[in-house]
Protein backbone atom coordinates (compact mmCIF):
# COMPACT_ATOMS: atom_id res chain seq x y z
CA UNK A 1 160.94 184.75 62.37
CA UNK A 2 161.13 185.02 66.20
CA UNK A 3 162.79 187.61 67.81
CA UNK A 4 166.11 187.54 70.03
CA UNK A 5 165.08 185.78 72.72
CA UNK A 6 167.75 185.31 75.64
CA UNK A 7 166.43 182.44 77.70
CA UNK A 8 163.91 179.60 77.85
CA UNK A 9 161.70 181.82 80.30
CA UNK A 10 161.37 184.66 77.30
CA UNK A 11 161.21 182.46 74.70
CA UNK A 12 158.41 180.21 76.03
CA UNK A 13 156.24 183.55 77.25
CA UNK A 14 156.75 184.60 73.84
CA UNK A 15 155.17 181.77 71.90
CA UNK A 16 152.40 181.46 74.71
CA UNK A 17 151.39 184.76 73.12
CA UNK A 18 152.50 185.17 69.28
CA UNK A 19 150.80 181.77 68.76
CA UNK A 20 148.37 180.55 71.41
CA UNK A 21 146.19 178.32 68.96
CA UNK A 22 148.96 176.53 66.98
CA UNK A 23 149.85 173.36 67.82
CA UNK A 24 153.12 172.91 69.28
CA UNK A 25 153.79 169.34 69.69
CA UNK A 26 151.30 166.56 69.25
CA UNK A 27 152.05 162.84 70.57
CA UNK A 28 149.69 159.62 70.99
CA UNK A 29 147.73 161.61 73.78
CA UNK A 30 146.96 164.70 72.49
CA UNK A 31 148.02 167.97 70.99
CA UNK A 32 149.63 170.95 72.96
CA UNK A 33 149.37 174.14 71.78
CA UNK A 34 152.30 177.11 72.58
CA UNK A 35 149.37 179.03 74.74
CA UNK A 36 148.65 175.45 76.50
CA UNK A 37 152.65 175.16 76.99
CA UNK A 38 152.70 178.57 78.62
CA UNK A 39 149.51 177.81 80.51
CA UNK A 40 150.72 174.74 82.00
CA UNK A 41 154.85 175.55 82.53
CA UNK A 42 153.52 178.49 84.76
CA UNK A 43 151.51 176.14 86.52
CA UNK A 44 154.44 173.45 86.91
CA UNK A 45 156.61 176.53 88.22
CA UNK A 46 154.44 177.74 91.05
CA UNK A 47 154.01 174.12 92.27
CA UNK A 48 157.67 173.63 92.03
CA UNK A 49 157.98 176.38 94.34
CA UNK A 50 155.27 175.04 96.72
CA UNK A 51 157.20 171.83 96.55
CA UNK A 52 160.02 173.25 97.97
CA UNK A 53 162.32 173.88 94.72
CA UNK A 54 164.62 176.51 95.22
CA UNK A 55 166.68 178.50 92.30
CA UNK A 56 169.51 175.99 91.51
CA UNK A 57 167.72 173.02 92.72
CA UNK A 58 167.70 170.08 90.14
CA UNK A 59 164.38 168.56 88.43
CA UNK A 60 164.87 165.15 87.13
CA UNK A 61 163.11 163.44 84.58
CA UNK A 62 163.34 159.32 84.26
CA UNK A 63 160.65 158.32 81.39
CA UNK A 64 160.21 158.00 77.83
CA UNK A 65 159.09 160.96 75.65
CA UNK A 66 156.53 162.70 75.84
CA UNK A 67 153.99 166.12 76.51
CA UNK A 68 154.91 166.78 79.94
CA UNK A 69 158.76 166.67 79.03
CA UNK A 70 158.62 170.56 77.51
CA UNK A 71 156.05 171.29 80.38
CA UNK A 72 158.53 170.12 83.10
CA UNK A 73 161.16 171.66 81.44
CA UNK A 74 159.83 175.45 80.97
CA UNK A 75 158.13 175.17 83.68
CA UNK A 76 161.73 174.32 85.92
CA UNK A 77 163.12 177.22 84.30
CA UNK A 78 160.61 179.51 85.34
CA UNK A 79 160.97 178.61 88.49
CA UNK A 80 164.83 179.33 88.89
CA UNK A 81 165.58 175.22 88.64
CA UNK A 82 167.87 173.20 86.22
CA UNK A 83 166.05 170.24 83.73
CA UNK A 84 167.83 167.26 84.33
CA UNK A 85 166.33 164.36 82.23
CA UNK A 86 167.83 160.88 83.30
CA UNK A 87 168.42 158.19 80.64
CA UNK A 88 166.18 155.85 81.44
CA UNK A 89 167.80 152.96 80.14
CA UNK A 90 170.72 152.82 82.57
CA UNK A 91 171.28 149.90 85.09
CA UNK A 92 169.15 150.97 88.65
CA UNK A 93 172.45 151.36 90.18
CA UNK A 94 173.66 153.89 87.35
CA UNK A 95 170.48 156.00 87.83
CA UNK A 96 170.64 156.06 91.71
CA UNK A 97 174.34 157.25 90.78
CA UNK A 98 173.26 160.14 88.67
CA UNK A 99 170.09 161.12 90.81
CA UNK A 100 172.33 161.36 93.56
CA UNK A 101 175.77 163.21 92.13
CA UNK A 102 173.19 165.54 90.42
CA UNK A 103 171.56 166.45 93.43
CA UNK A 104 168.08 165.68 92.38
CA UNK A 105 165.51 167.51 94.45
CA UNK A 106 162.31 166.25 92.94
CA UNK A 107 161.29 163.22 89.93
CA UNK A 108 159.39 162.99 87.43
CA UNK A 109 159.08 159.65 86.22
CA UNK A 110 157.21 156.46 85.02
CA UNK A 111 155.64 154.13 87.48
CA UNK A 112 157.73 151.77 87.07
CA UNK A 113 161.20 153.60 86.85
CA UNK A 114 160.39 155.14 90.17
CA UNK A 115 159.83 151.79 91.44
CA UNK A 116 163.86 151.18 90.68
CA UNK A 117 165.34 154.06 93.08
CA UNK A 118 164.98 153.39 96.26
CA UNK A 119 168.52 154.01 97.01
CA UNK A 120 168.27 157.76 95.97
CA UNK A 121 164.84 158.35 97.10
CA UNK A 122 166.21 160.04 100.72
CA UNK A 123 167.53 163.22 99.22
CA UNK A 124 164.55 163.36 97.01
CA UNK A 125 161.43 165.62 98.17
CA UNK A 126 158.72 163.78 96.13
CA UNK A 127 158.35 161.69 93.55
CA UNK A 128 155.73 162.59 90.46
CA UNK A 129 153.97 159.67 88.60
CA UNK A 130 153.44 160.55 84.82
CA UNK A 131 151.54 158.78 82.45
CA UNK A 132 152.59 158.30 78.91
CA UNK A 133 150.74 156.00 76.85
CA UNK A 134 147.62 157.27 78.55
CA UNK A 135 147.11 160.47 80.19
CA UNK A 136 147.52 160.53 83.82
CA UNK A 137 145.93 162.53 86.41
CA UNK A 138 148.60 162.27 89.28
CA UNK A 139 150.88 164.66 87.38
CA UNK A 140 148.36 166.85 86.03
CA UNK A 141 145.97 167.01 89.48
CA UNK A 142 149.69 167.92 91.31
CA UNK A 143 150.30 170.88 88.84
CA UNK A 144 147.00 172.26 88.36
CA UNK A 145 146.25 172.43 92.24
CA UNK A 146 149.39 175.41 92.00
CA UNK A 147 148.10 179.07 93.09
CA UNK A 148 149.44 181.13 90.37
CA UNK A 149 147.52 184.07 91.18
CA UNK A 150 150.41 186.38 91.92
CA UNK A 151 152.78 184.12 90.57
CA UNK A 152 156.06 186.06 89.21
CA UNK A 153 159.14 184.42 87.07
CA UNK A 154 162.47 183.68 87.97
CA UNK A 155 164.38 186.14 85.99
CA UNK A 156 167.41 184.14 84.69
CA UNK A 157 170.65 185.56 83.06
CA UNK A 158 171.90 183.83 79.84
CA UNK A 159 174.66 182.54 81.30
CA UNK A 160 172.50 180.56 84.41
CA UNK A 161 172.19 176.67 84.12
CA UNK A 162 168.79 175.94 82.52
CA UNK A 163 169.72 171.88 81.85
CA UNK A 164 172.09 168.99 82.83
CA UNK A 165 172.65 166.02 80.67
CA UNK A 166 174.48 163.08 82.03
CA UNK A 167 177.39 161.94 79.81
CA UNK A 168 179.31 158.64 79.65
CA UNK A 169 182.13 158.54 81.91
CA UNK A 170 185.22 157.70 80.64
CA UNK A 171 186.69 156.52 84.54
CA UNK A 172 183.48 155.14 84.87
CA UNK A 173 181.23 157.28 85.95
CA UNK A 174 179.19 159.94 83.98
CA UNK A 175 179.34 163.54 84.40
CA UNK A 176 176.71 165.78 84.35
CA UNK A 177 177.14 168.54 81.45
CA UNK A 178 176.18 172.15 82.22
CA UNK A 179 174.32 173.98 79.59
CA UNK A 180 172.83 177.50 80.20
CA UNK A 181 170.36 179.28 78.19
CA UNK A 182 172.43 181.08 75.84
CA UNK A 183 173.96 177.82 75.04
CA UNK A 184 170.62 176.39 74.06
CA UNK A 185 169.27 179.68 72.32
CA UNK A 186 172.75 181.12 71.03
CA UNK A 187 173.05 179.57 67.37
CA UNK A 188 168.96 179.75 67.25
CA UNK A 189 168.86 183.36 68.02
CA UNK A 190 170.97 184.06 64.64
CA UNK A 191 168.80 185.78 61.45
CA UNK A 192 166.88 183.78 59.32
CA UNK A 193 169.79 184.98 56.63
CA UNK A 194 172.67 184.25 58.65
CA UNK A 195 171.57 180.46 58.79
CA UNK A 196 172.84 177.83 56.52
CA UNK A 197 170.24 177.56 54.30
CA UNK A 198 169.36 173.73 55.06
CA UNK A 199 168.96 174.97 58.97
CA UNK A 200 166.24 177.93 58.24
CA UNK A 201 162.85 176.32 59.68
CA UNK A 202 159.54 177.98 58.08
CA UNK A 203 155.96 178.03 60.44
CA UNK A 204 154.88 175.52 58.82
CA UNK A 205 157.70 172.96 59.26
CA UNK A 206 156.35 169.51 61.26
CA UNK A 207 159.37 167.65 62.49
CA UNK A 208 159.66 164.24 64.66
CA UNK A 209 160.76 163.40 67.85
CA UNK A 210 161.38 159.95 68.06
CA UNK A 211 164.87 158.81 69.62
CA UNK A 212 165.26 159.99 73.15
CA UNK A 213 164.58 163.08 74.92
CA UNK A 214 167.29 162.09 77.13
CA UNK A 215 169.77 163.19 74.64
CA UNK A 216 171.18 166.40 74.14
CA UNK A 217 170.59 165.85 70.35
CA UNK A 218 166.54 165.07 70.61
CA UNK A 219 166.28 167.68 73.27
CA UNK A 220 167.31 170.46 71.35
CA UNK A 221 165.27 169.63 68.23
CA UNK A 222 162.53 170.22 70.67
CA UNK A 223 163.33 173.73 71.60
CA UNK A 224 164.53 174.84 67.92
CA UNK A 225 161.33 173.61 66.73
CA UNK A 226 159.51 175.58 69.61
CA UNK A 227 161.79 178.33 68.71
CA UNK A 228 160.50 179.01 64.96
CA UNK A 229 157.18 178.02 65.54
CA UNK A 230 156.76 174.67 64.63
CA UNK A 231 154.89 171.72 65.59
CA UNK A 232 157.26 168.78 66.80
CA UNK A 233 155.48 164.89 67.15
CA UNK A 234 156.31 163.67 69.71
CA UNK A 235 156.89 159.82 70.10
CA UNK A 236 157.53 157.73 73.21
CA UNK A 237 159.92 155.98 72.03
CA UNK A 238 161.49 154.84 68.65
CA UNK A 239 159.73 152.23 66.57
CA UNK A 240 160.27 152.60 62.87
CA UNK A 241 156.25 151.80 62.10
CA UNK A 242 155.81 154.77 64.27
CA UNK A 243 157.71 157.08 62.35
CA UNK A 244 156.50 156.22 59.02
CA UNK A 245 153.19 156.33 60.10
CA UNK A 246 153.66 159.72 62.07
CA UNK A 247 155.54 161.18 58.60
CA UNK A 248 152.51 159.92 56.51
CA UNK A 249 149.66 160.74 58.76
CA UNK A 250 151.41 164.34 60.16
CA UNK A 251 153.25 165.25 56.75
CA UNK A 252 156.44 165.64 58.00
CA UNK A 253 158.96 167.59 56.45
CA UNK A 254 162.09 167.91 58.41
CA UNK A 255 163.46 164.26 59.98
CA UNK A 256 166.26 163.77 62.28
CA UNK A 257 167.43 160.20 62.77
CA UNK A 258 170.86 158.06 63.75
CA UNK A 259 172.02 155.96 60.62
CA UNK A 260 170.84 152.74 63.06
CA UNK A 261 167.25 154.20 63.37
CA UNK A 262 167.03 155.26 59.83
CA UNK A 263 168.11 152.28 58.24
CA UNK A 264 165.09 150.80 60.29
CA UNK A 265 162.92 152.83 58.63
CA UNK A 266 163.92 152.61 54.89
CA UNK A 267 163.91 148.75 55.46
CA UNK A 268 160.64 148.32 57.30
CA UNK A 269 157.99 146.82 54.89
CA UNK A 270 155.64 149.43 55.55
CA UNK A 271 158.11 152.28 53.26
CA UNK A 272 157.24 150.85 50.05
CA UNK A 273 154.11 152.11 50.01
CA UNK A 274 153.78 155.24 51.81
CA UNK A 275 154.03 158.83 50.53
CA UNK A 276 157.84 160.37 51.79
CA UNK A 277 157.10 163.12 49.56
CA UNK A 278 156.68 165.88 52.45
CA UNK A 279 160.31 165.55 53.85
CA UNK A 280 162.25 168.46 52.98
CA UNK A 281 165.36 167.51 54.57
CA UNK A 282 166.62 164.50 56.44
CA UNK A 283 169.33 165.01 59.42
CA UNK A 284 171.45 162.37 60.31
CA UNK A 285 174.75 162.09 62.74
CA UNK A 286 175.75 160.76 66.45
CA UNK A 287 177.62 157.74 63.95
CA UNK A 288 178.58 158.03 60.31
CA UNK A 289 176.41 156.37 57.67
CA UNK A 290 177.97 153.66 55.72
CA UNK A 291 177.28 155.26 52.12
CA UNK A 292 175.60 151.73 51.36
CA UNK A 293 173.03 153.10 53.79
CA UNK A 294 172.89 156.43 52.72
CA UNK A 295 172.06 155.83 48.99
CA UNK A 296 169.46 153.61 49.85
CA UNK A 297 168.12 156.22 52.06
CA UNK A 298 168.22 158.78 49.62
CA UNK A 299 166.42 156.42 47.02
CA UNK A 300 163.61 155.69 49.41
CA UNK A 301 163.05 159.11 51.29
CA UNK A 302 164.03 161.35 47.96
CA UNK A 303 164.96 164.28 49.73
CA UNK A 304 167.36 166.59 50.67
CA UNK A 305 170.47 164.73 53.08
CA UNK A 306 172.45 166.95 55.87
CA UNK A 307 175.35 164.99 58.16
CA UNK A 308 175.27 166.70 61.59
CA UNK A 309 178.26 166.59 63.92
CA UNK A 310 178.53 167.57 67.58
CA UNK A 311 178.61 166.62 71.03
CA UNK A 312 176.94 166.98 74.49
CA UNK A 313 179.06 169.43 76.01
CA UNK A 314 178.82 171.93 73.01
CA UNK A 315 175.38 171.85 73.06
CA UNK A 316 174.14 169.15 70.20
CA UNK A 317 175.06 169.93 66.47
CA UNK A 318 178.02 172.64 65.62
CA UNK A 319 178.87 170.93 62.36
CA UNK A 320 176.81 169.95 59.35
CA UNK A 321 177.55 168.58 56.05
CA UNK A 322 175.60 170.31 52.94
CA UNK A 323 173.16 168.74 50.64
CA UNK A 324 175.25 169.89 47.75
CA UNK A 325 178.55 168.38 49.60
CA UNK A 326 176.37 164.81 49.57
CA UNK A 327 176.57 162.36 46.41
CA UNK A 328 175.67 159.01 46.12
CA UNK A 329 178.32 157.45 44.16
CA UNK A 330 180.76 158.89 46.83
CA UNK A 331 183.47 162.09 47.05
CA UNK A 332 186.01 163.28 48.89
CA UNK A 333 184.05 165.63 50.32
CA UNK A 334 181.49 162.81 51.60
CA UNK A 335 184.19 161.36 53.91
CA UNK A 336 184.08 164.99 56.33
CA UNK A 337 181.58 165.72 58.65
CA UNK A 338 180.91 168.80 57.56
CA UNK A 339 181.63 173.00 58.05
CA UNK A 340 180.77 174.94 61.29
CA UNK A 341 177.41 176.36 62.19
CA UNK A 342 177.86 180.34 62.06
CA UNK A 343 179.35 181.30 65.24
CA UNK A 344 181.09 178.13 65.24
CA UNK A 345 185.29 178.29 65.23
CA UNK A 346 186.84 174.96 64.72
CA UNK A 347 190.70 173.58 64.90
CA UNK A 348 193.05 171.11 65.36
CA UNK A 349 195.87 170.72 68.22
CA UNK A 350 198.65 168.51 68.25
CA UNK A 351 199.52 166.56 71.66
CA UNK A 352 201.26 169.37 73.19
CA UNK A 353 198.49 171.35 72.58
CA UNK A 354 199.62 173.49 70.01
CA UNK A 355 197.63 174.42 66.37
CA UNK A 356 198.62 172.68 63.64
CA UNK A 357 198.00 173.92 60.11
CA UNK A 358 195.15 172.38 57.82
CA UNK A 359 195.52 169.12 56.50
CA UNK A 360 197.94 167.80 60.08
CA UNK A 361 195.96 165.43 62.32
CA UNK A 362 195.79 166.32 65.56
CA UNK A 363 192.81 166.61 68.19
CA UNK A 364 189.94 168.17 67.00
CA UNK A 365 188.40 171.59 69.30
CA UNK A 366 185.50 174.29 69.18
CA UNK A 367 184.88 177.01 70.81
CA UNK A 368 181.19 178.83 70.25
CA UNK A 369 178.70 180.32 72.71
CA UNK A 370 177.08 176.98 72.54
CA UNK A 371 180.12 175.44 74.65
CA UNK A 372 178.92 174.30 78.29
CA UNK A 373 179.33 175.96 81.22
CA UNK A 374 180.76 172.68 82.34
CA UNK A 375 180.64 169.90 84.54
CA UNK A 376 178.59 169.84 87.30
CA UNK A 377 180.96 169.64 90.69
CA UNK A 378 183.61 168.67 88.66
CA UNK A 379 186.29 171.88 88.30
CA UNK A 380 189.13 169.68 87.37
CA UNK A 381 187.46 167.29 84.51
CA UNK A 382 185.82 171.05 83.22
CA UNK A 383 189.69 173.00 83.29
CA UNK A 384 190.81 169.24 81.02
CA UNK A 385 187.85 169.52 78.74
CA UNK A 386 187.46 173.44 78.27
CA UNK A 387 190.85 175.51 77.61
CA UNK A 388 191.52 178.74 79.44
CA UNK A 389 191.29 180.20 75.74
CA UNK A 390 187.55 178.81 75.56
CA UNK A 391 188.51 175.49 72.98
CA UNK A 392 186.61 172.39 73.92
CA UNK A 393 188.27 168.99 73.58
CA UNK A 394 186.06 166.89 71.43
CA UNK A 395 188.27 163.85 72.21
CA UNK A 396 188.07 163.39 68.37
CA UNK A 397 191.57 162.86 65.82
CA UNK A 398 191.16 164.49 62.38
CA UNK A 399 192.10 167.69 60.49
CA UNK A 400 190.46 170.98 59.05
CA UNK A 401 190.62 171.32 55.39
CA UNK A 402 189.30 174.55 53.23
CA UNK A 403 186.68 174.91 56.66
CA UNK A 404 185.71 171.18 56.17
CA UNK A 405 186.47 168.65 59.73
CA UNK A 406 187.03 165.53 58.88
CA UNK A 407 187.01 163.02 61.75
CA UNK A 408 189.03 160.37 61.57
CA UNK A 409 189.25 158.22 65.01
CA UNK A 410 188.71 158.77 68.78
CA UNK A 411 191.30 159.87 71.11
CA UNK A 412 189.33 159.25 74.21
CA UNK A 413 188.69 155.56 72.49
CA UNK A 414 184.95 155.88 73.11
CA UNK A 415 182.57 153.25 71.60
CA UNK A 416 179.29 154.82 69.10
CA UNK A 417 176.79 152.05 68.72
CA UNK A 418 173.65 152.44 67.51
CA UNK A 419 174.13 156.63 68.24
CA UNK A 420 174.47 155.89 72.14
CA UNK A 421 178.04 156.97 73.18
CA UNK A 422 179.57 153.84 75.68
CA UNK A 423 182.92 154.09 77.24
CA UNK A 424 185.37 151.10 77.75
CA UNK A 425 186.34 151.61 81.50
CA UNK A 426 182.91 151.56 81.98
CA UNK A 427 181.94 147.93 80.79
CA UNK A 428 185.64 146.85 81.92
CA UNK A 429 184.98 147.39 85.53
CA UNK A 430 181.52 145.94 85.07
CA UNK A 431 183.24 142.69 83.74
CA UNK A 432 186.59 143.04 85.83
CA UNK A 433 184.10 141.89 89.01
CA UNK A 434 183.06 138.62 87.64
CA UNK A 435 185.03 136.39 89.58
CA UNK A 436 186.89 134.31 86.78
CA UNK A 437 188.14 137.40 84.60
CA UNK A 438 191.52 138.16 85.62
CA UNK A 439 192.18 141.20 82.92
CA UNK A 440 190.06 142.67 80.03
CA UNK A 441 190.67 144.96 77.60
CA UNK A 442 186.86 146.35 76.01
CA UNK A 443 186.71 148.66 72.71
CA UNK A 444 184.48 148.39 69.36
CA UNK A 445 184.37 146.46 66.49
CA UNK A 446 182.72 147.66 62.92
CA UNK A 447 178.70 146.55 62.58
CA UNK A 448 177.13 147.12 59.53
CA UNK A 449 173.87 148.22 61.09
CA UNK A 450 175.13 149.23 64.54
CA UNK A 451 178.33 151.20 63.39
CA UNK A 452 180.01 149.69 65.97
CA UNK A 453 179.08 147.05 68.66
CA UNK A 454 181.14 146.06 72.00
CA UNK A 455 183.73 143.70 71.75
CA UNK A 456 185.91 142.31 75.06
CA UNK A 457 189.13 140.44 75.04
CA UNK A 458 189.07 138.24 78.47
CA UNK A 459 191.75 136.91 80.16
CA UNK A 460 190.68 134.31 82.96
CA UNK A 461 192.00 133.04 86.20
CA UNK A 462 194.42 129.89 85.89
CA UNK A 463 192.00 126.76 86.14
CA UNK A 464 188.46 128.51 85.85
CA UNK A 465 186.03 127.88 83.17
CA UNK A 466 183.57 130.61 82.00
CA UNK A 467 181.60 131.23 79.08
CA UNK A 468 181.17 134.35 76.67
CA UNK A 469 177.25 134.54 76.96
CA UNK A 470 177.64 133.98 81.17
CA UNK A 471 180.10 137.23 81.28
CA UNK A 472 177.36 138.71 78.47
CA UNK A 473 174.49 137.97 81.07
CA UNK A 474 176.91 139.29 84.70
CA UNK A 475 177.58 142.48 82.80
CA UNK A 476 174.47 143.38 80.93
CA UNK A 477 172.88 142.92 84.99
CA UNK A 478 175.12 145.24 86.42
CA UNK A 479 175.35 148.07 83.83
CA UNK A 480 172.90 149.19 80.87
CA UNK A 481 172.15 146.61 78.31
CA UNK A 482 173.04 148.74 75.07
CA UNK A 483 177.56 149.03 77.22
CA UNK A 484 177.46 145.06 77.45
CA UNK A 485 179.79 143.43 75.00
CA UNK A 486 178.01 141.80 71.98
CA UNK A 487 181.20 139.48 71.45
CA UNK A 488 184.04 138.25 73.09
CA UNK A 489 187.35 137.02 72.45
CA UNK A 490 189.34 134.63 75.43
CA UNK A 491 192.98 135.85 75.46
CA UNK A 492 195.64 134.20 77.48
CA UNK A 493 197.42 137.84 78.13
CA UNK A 494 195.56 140.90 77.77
CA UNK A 495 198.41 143.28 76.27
CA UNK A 496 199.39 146.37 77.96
CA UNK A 497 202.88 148.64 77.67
CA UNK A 498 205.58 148.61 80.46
CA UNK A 499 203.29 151.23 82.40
CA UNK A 500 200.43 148.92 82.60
CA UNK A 501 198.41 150.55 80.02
CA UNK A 502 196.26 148.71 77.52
CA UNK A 503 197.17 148.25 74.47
CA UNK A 504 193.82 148.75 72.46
CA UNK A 505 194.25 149.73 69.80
CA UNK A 506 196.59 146.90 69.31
CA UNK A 507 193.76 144.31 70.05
CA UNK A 508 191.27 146.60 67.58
CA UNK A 509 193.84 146.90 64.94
CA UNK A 510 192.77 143.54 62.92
CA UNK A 511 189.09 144.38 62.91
CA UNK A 512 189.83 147.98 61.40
CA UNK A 513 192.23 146.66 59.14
CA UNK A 514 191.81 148.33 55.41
CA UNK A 515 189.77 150.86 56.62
CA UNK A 516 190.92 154.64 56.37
CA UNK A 517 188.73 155.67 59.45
CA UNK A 518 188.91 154.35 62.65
CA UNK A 519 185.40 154.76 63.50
CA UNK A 520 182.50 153.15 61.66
């Protein structure tokens, strides 16, 4: 068990010498060891600093997963800078947007995702080609040419910025979350004993990184896995053949998925004849599974199931869900999303802001050392989001029962499909500009295998003639694909109160009918 470690600098100069052989994360072009990891994240720090990367200064990454993405990232730290992976699937306009609020001094990126930001390339002082299907030597010529002869570390406090993660806005534009290195290390750092006993990793653990790195929730698998000496496999991007072959071939034994992904993979033809019989846990959250899903998942995998719940801005999971809370035939206890992590404090307020007693709905809030530091330029959105007493608004209606949260629908009505987190003003403006929409109203619908998808109710301009799959097509060119609406509805009125307000949950009311959550 690894010692207290207090940042991503100590943590990744200890590994680089308690295990310099043992393979810390392996991917389609070759294995990296924790001594290689050190090796090369000193390198990537001292050219940093030739580059012209100042303490503070941000170091974005636009590209699937892979090797370099832990390189780049202790190798910014090191050098005093804050990891800012970009989600790669974004619209070229939303990732010019986020390049250029976050104040991206230097990219990392594919070929052809540097090819799409011209418009923030000005502020930028180079641009870094990696390779990930294939090595490449652009990226790994620029970071071995670094003189790290008398190279020294930046010497970070706990509490400095070590990563921003771009969130969905809810006005429309996203906000880049804060998180230091005690937020990232905090509820890692605890005993092996103080851990739930379904969190406590062993050496020998192999677990699988196959949804995005872009995500808080991948992200941190990373580092916990580099934290207790593991090996993590690293996969560019999700493709359920993938994972069962990486499971078979690399004996897996700890798997985190969305329901969306693992549903793929219990379905795909390929599970009915391969070996699941290394998984010791499976991890699943970001959108609760239908328990359709989950017994079939339990019947194919045959291991142990834990529901994670938690968020960007308090650093990835706070909340999980027990093995011995899960049953297939379906409890009570099945329908919350779990107790806190150690460390963790969780309650309910009503409107006014006030506690309310267990078993009241209200909005649900945390407060742990793994709450963000906050939003990056944004003082008022962090003072609405993060309480003078230290509780974080989760945006999230439900109660706390005997130290069970149960979530039961969204206050800040955002949208979970497929585990990606979309926000209704976002798509609305996107649609609002087409020329024939006069008002929209945007929120989600139940999917069996998406949890939700996008719906839109449209209300055109007197005399024009549009159809659903032309507004599909205008929005799903303006913004990311995965906001556009799958569906829409033509309305003659789009309702809204005497203040102008929409009435959503009016319009979602007949697709959620019967159901006692208001989230799928």
């Amino acid at each position: 068990m690894l010692a207290h470690v207090p940042t991503l600098v100590d943590l990744v100069r200890h590994q680089g010498r308690a295990l310099p052989d043992k393979a810390a994360f392996l991917c389609a072009t070759g294995t990296a060891s924790y001594g290689l990891i050190e090796a090369r994240s000193r390198h990537v720090a001292a050219a940093l600093r030739a580059a012209g990367i100042k303490p503070g200064d941000r170091v974005a990454y636009l590209a699937r997963n892979s090797l370099d993405y832990y390189e780049l990232l202790f190798g910014a730290v090191r050098a005093g800078a804050v990891f800012m992976p970009v989600n790669w699937r974004l619209s070229d306009a939303e990732i010019a947007y986020v390049l250029t609020d976050g104040d991206a001094r230097i990219l990392f990126g594919e070929a052809h995702h540097i090819e799409r930001i011209a418009a923030a390339r000005a502020q930028l002082l180079a641009t870094i080609e990696i390779g990930i299907d294939t090595p490449n030597s652009i990226y790994a010529d620029w970071r071995d040419a670094a003189d790290i002869s008398e190279w020294q570390d930046h010497a970070p406090d706990p509490d400095e910025v070590a990563m921003q993660f771009y969130t969905s806005g809810t006005t429309g534009h996203p906000k880049g979350a804060m998180l230091s290195h005690q937020n990232l290390l905090a509820l890692r750092n605890l005993h092996k004993h103080e851990q739930p006993e379904w969190y406590r990793w062993e050496p020998d653990d192999v677990s699988i990184l196959p949804l995005p790195l872009f995500h808080i929730g991948t992200a941190a698998w990373g580092v916990t896995g580099f934290h207790y000496g593991a090996t993590s496999v690293i996969l560019a991007e999700f493709d359920a053949a993938k994972v069962i072959e990486a499971i078979a071939r690399y004996r897996v034994t700890l798997l985190s998925l969305v329901p969306v992904a693992l549903q793929m993979v219990i379905e795909h033809e390929a599970a009915t004849r391969t070996d699941f019989s290394s998984i010791r846990y499976t991890y699943y959250g970001a959108a609760p599974m239908p328990l359709s899903l989950l017994r079939r998942a339990m019947a194919t995998l045959r291991c142990q199931f834990v529901q994670v719940y938690g968020m960007t801005e308090a650093t990835g999971t706070i909340v999980g869900l027990r093995p011995e809370d899960h049953d297939a035939q379906g409890s009570p206890r099945m329908e919350a999303a779990g107790q806190g992590f150690p460390g963790v404090e969780l309650a309910v307020i009503d409107g006014d802001g006030n506690f309310v007693p267990d078993g009241a709905i209200g909005e649900i809030v945390t407060r742990s050392v793994a709450n963000m530091v906050g939003y990056y330029k944004r003082p008022e959105a962090t003072a609405e989001t993060i309480r003078a007493d230290g509780w974080l608004h989760t945006g999230d209606a439900g109660h706390v029962e005997n130290g069970y949260v149960y979530v039961r629908d969204r206050i800040k009505e955002m949208i979970i499909s497929g585990g990606e987190n979309i926000y209704p003003a976002e798509v609305e403006a996107a649609i609002c500009a087409h020329s024939s929409v006069l008002d929209v109203a945007v929120f989600g619908i139940p999917d069996d295998r998406w949890g939700e998808t996008v719906h839109a109710a449209v209300s055109l301009h007197p005399g024009v003639s549009v159809t659903a799959d032309e507004i599909i097509q205008w929005t799903r060119e303006r913004i990311a694909a995965f906001k556009a609406p799958r569906s829409i509805d033509f309305v003659e009125v789009v309702p809204r109160n005497a203040s102008g307000k929409l009435l959503r949950k009016e319009l979602r009311e007949p697709y959620w009918s019967g159901r006692e959550k208001r989230i799928n």
